[in-house]
N, C-alpha and C. Protein backbone atom coordinates (compact mmCIF):
# COMPACT_ATOMS: atom_id res chain seq x y z
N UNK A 1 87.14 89.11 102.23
CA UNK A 1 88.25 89.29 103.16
C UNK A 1 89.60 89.32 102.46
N UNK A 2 89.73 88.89 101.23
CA UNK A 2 91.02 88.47 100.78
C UNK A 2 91.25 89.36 99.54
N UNK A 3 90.56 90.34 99.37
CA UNK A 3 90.54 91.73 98.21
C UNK A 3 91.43 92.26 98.68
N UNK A 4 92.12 92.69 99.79
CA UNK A 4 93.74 93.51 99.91
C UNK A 4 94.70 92.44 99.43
N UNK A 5 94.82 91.29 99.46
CA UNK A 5 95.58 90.38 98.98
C UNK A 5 96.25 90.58 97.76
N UNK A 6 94.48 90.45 96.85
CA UNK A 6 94.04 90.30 95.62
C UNK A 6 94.79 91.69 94.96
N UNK A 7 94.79 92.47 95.58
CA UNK A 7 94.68 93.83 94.61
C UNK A 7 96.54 93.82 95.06
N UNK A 8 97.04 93.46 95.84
CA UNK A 8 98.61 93.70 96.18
C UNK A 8 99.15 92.50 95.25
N UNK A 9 98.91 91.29 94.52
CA UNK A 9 98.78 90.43 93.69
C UNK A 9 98.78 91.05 93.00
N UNK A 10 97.69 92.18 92.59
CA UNK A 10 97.42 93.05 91.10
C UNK A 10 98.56 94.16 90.99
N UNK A 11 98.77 94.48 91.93
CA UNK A 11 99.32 95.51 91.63
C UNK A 11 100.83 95.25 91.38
N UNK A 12 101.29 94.22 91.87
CA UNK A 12 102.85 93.70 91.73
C UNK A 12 102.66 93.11 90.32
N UNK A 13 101.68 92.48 90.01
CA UNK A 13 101.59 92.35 88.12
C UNK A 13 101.70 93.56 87.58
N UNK A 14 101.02 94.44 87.68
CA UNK A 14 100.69 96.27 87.35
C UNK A 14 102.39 96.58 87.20
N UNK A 15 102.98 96.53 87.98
CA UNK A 15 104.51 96.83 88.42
C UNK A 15 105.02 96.30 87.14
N UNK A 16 105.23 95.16 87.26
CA UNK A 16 105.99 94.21 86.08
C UNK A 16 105.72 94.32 84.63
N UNK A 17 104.16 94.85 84.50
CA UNK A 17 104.05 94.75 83.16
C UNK A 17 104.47 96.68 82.56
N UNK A 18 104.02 97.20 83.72
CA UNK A 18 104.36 98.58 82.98
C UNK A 18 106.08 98.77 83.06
N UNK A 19 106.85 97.81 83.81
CA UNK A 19 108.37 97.93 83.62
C UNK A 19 108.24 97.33 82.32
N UNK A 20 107.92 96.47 81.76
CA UNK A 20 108.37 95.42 80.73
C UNK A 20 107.84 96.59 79.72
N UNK A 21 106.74 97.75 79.88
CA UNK A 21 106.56 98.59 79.10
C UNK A 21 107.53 99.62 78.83
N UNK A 22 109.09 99.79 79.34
CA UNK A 22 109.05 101.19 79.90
C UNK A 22 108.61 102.46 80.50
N UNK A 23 107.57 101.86 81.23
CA UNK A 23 106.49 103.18 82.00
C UNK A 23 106.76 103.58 83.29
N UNK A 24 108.23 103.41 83.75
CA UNK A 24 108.58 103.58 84.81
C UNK A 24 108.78 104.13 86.07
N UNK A 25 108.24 105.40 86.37
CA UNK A 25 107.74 106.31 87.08
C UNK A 25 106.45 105.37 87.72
N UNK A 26 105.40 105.13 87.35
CA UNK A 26 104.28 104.04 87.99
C UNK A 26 104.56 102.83 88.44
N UNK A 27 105.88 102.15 88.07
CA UNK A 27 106.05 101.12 88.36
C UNK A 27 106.73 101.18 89.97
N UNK A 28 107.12 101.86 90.39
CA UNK A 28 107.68 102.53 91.50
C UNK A 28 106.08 102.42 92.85
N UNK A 29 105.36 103.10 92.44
CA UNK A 29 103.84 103.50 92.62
C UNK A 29 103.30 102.35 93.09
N UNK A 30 103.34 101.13 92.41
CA UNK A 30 102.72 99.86 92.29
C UNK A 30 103.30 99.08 92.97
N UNK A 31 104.65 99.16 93.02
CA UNK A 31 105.39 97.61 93.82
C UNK A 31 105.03 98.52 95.05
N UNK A 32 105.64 99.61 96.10
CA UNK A 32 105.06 100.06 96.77
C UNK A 32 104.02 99.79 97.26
N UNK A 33 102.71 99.98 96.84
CA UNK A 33 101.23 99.63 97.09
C UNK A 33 101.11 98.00 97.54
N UNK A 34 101.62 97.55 96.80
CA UNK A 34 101.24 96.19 96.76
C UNK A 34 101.73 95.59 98.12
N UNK A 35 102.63 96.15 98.75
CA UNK A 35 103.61 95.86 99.84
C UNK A 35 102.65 96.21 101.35
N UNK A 36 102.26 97.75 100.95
CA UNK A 36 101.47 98.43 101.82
C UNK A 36 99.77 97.33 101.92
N UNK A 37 99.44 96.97 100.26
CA UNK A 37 98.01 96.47 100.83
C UNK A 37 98.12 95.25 101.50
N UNK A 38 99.70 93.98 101.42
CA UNK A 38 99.72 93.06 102.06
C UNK A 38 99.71 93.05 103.44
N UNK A 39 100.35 94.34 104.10
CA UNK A 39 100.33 94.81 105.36
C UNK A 39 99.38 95.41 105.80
N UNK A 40 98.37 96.06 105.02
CA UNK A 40 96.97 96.10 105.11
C UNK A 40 96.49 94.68 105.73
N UNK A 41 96.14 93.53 104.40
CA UNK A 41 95.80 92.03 105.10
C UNK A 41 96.09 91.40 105.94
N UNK A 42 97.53 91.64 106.08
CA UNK A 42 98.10 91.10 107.66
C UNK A 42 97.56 91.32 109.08
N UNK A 43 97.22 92.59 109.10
CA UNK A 43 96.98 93.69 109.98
C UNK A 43 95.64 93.09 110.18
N UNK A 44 94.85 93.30 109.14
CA UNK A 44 93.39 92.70 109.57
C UNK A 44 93.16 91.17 109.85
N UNK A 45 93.62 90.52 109.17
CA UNK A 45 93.18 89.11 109.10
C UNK A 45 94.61 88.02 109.59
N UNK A 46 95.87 88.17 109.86
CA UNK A 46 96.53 87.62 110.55
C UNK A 46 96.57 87.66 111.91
N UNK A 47 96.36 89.29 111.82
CA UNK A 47 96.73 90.05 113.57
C UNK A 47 95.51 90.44 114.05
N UNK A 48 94.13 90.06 113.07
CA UNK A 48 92.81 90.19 114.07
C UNK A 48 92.89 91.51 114.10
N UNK A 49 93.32 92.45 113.88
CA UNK A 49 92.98 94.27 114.22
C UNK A 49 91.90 94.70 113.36
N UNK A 50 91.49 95.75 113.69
CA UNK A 50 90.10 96.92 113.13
C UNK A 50 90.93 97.72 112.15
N UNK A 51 90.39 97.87 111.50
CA UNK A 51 90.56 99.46 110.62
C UNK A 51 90.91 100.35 112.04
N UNK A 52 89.97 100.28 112.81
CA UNK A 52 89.24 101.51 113.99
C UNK A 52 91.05 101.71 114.63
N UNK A 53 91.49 100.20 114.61
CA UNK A 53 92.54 100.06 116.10
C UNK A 53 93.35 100.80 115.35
N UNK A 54 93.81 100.38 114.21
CA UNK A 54 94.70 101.32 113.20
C UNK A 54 94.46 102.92 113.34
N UNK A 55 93.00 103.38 113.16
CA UNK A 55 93.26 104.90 113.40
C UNK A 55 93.70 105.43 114.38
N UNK A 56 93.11 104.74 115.50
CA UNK A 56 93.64 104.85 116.97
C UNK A 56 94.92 105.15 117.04
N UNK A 57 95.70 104.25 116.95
CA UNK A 57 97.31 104.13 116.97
C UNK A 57 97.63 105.60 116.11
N UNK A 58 97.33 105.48 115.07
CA UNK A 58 97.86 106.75 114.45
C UNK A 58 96.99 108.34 114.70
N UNK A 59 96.13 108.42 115.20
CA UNK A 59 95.64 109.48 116.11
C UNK A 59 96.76 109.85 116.90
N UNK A 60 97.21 108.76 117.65
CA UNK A 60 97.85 108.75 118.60
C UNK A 60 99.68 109.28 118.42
N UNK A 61 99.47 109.45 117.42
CA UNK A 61 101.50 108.91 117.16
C UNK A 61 101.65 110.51 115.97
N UNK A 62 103.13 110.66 115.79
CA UNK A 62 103.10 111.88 115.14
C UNK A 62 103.11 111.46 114.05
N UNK A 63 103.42 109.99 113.28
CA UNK A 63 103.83 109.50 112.11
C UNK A 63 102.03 109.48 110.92
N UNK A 64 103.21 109.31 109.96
CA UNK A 64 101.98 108.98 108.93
C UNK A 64 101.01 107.42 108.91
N UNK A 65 100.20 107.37 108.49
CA UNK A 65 99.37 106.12 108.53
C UNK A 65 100.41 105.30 107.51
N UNK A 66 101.18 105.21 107.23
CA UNK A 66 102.15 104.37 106.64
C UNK A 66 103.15 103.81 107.31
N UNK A 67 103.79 104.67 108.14
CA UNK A 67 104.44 104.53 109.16
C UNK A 67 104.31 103.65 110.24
N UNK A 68 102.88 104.17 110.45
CA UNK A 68 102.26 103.20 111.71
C UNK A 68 102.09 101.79 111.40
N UNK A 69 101.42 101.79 109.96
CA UNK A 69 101.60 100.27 109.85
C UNK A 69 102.69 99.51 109.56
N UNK A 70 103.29 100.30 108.86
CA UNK A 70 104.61 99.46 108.97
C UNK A 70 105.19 99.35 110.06
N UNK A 71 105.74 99.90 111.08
CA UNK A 71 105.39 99.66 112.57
C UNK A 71 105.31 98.57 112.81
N UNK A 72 103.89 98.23 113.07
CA UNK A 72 102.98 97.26 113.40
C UNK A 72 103.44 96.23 112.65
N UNK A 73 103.68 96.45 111.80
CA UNK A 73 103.82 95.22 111.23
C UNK A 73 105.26 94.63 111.36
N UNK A 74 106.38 95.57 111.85
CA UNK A 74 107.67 95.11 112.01
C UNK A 74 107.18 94.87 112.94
N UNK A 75 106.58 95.05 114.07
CA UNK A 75 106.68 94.50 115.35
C UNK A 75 106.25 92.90 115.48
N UNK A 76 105.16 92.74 114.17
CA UNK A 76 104.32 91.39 114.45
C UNK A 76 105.29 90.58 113.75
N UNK A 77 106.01 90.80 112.98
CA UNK A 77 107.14 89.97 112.19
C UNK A 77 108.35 89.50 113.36
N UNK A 78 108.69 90.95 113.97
CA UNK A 78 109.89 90.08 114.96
C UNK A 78 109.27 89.14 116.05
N UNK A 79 108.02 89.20 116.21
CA UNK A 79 107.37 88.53 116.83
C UNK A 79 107.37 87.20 116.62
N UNK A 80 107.15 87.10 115.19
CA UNK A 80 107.35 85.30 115.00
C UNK A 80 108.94 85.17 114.28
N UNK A 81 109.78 85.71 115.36
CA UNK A 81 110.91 85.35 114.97
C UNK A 81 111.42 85.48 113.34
N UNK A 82 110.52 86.41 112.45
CA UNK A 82 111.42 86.49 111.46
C UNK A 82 112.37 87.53 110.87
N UNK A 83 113.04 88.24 109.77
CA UNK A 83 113.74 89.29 109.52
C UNK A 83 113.08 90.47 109.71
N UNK A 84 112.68 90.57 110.82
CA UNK A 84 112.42 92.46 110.80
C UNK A 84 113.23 93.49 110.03
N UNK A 85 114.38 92.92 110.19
CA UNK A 85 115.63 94.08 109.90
C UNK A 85 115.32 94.31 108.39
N UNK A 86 115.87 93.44 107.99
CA UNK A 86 115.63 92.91 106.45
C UNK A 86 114.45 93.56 106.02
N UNK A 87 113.02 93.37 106.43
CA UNK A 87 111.85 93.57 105.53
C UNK A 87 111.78 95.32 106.03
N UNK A 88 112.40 95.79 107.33
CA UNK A 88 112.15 97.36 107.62
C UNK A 88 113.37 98.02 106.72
N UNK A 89 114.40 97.86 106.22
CA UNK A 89 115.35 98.38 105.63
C UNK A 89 114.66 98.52 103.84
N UNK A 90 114.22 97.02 103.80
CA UNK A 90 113.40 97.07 102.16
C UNK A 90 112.63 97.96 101.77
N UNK A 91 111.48 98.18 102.73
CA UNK A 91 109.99 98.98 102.74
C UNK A 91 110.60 100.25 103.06
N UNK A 92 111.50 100.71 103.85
CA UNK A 92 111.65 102.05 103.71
C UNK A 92 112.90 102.69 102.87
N UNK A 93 113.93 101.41 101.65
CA UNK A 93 114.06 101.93 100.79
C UNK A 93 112.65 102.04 99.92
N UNK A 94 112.18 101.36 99.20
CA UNK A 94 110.95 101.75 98.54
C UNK A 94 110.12 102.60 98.85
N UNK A 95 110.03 102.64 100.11
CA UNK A 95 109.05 104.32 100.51
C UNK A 95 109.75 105.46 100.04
N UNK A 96 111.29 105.17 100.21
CA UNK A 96 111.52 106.59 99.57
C UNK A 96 111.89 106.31 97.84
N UNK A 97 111.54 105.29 97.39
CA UNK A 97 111.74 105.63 96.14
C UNK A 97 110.41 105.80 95.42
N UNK A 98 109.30 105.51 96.04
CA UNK A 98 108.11 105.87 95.89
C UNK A 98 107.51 107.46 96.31
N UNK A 99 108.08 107.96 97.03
CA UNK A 99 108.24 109.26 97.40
C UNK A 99 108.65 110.15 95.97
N UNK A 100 110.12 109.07 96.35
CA UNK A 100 110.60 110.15 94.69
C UNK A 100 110.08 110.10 93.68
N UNK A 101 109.26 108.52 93.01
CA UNK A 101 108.62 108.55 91.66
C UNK A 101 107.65 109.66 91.63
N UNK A 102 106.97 109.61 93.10
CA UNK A 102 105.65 110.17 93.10
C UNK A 102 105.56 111.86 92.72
N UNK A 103 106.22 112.38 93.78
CA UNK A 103 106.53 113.77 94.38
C UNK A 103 107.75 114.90 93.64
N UNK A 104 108.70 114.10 93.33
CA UNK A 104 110.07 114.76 93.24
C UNK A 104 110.21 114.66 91.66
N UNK A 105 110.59 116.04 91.79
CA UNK A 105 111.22 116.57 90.50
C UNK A 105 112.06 115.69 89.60
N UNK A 106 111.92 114.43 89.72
CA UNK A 106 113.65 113.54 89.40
C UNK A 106 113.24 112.44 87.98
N UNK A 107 113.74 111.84 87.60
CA UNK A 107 113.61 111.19 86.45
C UNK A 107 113.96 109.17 87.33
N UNK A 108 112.77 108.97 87.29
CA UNK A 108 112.99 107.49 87.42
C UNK A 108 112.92 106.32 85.83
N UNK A 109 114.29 105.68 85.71
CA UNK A 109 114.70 105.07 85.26
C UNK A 109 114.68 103.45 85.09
N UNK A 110 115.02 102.89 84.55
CA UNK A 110 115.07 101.46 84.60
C UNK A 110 115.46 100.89 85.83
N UNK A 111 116.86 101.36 85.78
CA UNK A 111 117.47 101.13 87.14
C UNK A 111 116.72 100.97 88.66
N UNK A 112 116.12 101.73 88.83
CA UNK A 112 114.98 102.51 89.94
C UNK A 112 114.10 102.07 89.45
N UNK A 113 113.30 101.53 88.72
CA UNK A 113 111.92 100.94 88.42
C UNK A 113 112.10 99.52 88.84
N UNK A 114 113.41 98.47 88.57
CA UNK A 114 113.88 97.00 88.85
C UNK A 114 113.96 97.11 90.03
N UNK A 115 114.82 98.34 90.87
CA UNK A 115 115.08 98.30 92.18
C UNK A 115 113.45 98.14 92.73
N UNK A 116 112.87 98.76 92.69
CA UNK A 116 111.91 98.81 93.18
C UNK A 116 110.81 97.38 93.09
N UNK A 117 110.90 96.63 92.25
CA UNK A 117 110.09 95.33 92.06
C UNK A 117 111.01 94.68 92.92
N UNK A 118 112.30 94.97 92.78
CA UNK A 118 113.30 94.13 93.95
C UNK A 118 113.13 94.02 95.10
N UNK A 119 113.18 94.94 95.69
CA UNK A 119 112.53 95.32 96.76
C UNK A 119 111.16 95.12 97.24
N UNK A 120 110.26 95.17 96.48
CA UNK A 120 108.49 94.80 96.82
C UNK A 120 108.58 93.18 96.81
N UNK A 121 109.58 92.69 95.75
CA UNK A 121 109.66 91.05 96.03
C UNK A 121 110.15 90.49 97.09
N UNK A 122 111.27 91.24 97.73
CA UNK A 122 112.03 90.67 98.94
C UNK A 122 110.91 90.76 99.92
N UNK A 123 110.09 92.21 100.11
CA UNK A 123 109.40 92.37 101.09
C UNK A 123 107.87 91.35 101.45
N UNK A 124 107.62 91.10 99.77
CA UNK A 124 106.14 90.17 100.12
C UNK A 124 106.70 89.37 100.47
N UNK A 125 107.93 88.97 100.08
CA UNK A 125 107.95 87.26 100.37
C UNK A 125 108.27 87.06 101.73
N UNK A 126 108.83 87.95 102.80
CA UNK A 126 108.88 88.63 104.02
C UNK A 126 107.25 88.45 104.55
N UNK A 127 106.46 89.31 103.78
CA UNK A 127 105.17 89.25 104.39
C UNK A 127 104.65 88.08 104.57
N UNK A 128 104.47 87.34 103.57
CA UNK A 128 103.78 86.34 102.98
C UNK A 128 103.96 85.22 104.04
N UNK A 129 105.64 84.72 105.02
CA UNK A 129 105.68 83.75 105.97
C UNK A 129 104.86 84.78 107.10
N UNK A 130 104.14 85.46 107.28
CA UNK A 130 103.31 86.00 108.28
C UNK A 130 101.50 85.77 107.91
N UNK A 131 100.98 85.44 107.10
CA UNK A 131 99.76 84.82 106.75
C UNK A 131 99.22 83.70 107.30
């Protein structure tokens, strides 16, 4: 049950060590992920939902399966009274800087590789009072 955890754990190490490498384009990739698989775990094992309920919802909706969960997951956060604002402003700077490492023609840098662990840190630790 606790392998999305595990691997969003891994992958925020993954992040840190290929910054400390200069490999920065992936490091973007990784804090990202790691954010997405904690909201993965949440989703299942805080908030009791299916994989199934998840497709549902996004069957349903015009957004991407990223979208939706993050969604969901801002919704279950303002729910127990904590920073929605805060953790939805974080995750969708990093979505788009994960967009850009990924997709876009652009050169990601140091600068943009830190931002980005910055950001995946503010956000787990966001997630993490929801466990």
């Amino acid at each position: 049950m606790g392998h999305l955890k595990n691997k969003s754990e891994l992958n925020l190490g993954a992040a840190e060590l290929l910054h400390k490498e200069s490999y920065y384009p992936p490091v973007v990739h990784c804090a990202y992920y790691s954010c997405i698989q904690l909201m993965k775990h949440i989703w299942l094992n805080s908030m009791g939902k299916s994989e199934q309920e998840l497709k549902v919802i996004n069957n349903n909706s015009n957004q991407g399966s990223h979208e939706v969960l993050i969604n969901q997951i801002k919704s279950f956060i303002q729910s127990k009274s904590q920073n929605d604002r805060e953790f939805y402003n974080d995750i969708l700077q990093l979505k788009r800087l994960r967009v850009n490492a990924d997709y876009d023609d652009i050169s990601i840098d140091y600068t943009k590789s830190n931002q980005s662990i910055g950001l995946s840190k503010a956000t787990l630790s966001i997630l993490k009072k929801c466990i």
